[in-house]
C-alpha atoms as a PDB file:
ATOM      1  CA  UNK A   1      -3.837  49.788  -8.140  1.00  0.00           C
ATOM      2  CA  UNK A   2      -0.452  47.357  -8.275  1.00  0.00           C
ATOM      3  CA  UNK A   3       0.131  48.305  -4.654  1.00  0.00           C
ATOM      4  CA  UNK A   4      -4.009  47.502  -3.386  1.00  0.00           C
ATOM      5  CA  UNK A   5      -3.672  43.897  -5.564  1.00  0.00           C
ATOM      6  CA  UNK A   6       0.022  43.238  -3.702  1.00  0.00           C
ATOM      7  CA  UNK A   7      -1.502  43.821  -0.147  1.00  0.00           C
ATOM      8  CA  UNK A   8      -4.866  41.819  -0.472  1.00  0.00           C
ATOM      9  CA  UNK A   9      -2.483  39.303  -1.511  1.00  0.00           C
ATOM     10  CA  UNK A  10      -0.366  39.096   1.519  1.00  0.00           C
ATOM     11  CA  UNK A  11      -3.470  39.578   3.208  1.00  0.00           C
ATOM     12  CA  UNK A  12      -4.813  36.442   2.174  1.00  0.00           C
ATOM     13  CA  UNK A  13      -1.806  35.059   2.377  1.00  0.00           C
ATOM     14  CA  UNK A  14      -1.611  35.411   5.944  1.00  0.00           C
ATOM     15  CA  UNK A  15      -5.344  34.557   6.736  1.00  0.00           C
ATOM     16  CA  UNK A  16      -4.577  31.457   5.910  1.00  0.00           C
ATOM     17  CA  UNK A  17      -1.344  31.289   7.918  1.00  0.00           C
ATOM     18  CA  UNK A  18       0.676  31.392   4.951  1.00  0.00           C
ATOM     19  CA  UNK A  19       0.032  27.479   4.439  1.00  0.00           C
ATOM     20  CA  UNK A  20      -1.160  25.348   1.435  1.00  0.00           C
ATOM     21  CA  UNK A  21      -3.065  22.238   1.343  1.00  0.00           C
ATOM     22  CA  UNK A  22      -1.286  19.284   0.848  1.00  0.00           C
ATOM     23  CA  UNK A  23      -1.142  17.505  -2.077  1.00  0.00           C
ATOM     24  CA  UNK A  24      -3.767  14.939  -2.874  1.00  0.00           C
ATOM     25  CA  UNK A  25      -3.701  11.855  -5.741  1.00  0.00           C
ATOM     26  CA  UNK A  26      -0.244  11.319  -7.042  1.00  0.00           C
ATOM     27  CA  UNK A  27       0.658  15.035  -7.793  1.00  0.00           C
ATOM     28  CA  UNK A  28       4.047  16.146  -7.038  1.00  0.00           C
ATOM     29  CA  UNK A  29       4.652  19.653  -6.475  1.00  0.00           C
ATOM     30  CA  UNK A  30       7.084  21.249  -8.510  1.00  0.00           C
ATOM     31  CA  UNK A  31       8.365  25.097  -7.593  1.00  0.00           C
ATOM     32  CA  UNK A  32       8.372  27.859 -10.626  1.00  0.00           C
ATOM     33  CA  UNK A  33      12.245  27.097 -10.267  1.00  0.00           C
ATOM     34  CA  UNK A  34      12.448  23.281 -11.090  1.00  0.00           C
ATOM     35  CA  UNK A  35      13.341  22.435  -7.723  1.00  0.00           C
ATOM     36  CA  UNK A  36      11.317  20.127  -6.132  1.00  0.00           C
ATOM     37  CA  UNK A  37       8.661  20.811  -2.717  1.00  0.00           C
ATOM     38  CA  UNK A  38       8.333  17.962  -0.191  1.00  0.00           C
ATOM     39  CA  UNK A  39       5.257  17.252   1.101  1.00  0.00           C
ATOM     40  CA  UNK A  40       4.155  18.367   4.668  1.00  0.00           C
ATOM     41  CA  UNK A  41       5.373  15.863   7.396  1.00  0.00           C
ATOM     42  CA  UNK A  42       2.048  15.343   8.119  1.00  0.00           C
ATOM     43  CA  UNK A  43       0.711  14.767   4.555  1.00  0.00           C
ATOM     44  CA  UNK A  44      -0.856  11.320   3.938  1.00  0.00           C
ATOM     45  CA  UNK A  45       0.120   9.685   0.645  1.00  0.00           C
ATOM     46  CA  UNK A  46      -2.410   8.551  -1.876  1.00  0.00           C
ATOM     47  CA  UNK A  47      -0.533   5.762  -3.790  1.00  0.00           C
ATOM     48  CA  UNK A  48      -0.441   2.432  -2.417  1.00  0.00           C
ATOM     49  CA  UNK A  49       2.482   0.521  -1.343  1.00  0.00           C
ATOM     50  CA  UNK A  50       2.346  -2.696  -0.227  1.00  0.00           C
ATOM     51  CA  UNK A  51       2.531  -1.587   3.474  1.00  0.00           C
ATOM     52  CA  UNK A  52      -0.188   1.092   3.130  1.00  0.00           C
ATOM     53  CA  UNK A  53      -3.473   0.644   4.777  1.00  0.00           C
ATOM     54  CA  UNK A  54      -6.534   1.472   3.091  1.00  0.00           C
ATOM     55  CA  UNK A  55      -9.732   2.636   3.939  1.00  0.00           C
ATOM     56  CA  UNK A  56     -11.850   0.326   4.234  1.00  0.00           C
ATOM     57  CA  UNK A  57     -14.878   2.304   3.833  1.00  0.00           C
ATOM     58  CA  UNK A  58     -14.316   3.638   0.211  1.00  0.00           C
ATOM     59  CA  UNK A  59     -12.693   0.264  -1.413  1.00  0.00           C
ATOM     60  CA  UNK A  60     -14.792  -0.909  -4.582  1.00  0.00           C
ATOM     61  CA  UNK A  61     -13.088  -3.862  -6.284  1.00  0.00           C
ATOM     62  CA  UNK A  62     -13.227  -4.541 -10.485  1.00  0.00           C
ATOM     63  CA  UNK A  63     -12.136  -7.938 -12.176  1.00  0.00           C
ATOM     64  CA  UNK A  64      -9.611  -7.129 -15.035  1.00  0.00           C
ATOM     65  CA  UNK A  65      -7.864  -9.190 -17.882  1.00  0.00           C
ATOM     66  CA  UNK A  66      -4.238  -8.485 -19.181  1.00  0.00           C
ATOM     67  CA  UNK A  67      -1.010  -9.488 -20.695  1.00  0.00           C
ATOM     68  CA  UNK A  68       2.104  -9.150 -18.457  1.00  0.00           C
ATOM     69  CA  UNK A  69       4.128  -6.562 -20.040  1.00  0.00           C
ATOM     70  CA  UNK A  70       6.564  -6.500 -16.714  1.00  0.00           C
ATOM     71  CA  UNK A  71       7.366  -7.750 -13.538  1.00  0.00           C
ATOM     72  CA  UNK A  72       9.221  -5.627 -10.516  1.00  0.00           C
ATOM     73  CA  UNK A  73       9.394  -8.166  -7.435  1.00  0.00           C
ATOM     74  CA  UNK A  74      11.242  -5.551  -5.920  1.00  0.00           C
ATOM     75  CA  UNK A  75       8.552  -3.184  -5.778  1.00  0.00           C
ATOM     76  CA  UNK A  76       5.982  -6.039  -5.855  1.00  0.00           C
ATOM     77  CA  UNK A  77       4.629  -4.556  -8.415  1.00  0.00           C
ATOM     78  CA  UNK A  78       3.725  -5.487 -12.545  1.00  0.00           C
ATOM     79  CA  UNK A  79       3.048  -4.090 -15.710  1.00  0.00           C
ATOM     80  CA  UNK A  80      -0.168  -4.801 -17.556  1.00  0.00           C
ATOM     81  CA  UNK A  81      -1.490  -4.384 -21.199  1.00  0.00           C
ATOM     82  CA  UNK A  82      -5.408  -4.846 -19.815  1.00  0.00           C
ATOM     83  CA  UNK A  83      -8.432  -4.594 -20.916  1.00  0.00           C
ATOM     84  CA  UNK A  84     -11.151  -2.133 -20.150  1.00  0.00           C
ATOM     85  CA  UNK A  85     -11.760  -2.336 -16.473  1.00  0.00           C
ATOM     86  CA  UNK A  86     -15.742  -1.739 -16.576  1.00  0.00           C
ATOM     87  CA  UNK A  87     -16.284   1.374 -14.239  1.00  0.00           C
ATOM     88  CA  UNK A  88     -12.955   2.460 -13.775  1.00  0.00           C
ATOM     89  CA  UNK A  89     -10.811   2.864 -16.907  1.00  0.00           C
ATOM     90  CA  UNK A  90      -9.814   2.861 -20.431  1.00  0.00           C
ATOM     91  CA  UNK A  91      -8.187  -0.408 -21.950  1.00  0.00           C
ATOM     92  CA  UNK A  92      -3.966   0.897 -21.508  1.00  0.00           C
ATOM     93  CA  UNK A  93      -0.539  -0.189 -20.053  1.00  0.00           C
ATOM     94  CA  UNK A  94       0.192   0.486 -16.226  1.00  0.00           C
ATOM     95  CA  UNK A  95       2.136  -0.503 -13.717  1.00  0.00           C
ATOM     96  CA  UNK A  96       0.204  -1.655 -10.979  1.00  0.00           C
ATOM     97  CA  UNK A  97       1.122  -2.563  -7.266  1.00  0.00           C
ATOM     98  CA  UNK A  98       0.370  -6.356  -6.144  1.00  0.00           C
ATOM     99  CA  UNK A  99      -0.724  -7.729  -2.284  1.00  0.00           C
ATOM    100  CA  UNK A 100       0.707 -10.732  -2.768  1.00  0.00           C
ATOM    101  CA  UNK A 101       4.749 -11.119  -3.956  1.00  0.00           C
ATOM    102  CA  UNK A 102       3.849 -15.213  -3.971  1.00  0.00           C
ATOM    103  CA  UNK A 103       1.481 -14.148  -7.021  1.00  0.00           C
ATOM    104  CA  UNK A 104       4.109 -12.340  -8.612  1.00  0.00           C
ATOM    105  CA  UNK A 105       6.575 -15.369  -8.691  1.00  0.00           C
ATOM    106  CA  UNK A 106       4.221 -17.581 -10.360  1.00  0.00           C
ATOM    107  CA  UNK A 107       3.502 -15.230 -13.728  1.00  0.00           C
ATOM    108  CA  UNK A 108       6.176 -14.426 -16.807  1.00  0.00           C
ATOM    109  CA  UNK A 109       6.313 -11.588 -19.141  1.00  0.00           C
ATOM    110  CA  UNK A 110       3.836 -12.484 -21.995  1.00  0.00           C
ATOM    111  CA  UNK A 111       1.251 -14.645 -20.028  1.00  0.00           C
ATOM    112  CA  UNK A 112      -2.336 -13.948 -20.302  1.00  0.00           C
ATOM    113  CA  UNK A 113      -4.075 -12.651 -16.882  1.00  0.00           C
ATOM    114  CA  UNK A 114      -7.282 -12.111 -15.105  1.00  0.00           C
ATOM    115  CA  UNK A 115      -6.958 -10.114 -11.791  1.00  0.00           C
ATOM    116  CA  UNK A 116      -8.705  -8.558  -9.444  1.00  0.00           C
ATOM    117  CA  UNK A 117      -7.895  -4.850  -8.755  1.00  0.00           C
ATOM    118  CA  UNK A 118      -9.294  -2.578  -5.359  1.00  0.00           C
ATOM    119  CA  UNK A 119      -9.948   0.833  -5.894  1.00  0.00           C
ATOM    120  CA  UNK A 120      -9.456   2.858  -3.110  1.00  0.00           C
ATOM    121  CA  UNK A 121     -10.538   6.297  -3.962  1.00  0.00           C
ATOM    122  CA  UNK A 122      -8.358   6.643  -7.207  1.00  0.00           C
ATOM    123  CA  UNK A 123      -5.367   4.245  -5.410  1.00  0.00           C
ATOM    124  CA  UNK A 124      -5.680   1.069  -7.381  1.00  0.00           C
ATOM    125  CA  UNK A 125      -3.664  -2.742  -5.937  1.00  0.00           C
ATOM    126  CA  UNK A 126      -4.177  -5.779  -7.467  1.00  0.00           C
ATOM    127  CA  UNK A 127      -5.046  -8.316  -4.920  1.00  0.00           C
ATOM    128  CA  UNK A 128      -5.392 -11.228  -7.206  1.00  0.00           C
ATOM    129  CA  UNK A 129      -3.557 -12.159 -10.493  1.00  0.00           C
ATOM    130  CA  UNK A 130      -3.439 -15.666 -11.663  1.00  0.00           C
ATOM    131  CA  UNK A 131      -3.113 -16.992 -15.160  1.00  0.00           C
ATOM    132  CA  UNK A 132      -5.839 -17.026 -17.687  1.00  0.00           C
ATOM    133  CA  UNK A 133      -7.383 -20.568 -17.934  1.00  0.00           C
END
């Protein structure tokens, strides 16, 4: 019986040409022995950078308020303590990737925020962030 379950495994194995999908969302792959898988060459990545292009056809856009928790301008990118975005999540800290670095100069740790954050399909970028009037 071990023997039948080892060779429809390798059987399946190689019906599918011994490949795996790639990864989708932000999951990284991890091997049973810590060390760590990269990604096909051809994988496409699912968080957005700054240089990324979205598509244009799934991109639904939410208005959010905050308090600035953080500020990379290296990775253009800040740290919120937001309020429930209405159809997309919980009230929580993140760190979230911003268009705009010009935005980023203009805001401090502690100020008070409304922004407006694209969704595209689970990849989230601010586009706007401004101080709260």
């Amino acid at each position: 019986m071990k023997h039948l379950f080892i060779l429809i495994s390798i059987c399946a194995f190689a019906a599918c040409g011994g490949r795996t999908a790639p990864p989708t969302g932000n999951q990284v792959l991890k091997a049973t022995n810590s060390k760590s898988i990269a990604p096909p060459k051809n994988a496409v990545s699912a968080s957005v950078s700054p240089t990324a292009q979205l598509d244009k056809t799934k991109i639904r856009t939410f208005d959010g308020k905050g308090v600035v928790t953080k500020i990379n301008l290296e990775l253009v990118s800040v740290e919120l303590d937001h309020e429930e975005i209405k159809g997309l999540m919980p009230e929580m800290t993140m760190e979230f990737y911003v268009r705009e670095k010009s935005e980023l100069e203009k805001l401090k740790v502690g100020d008070a925020v409304d922004f407006v954050l694209e969704d595209n399909a689970g990849a989230e970028q601010i586009v706007s962030i401004k101080k709260a009037k």
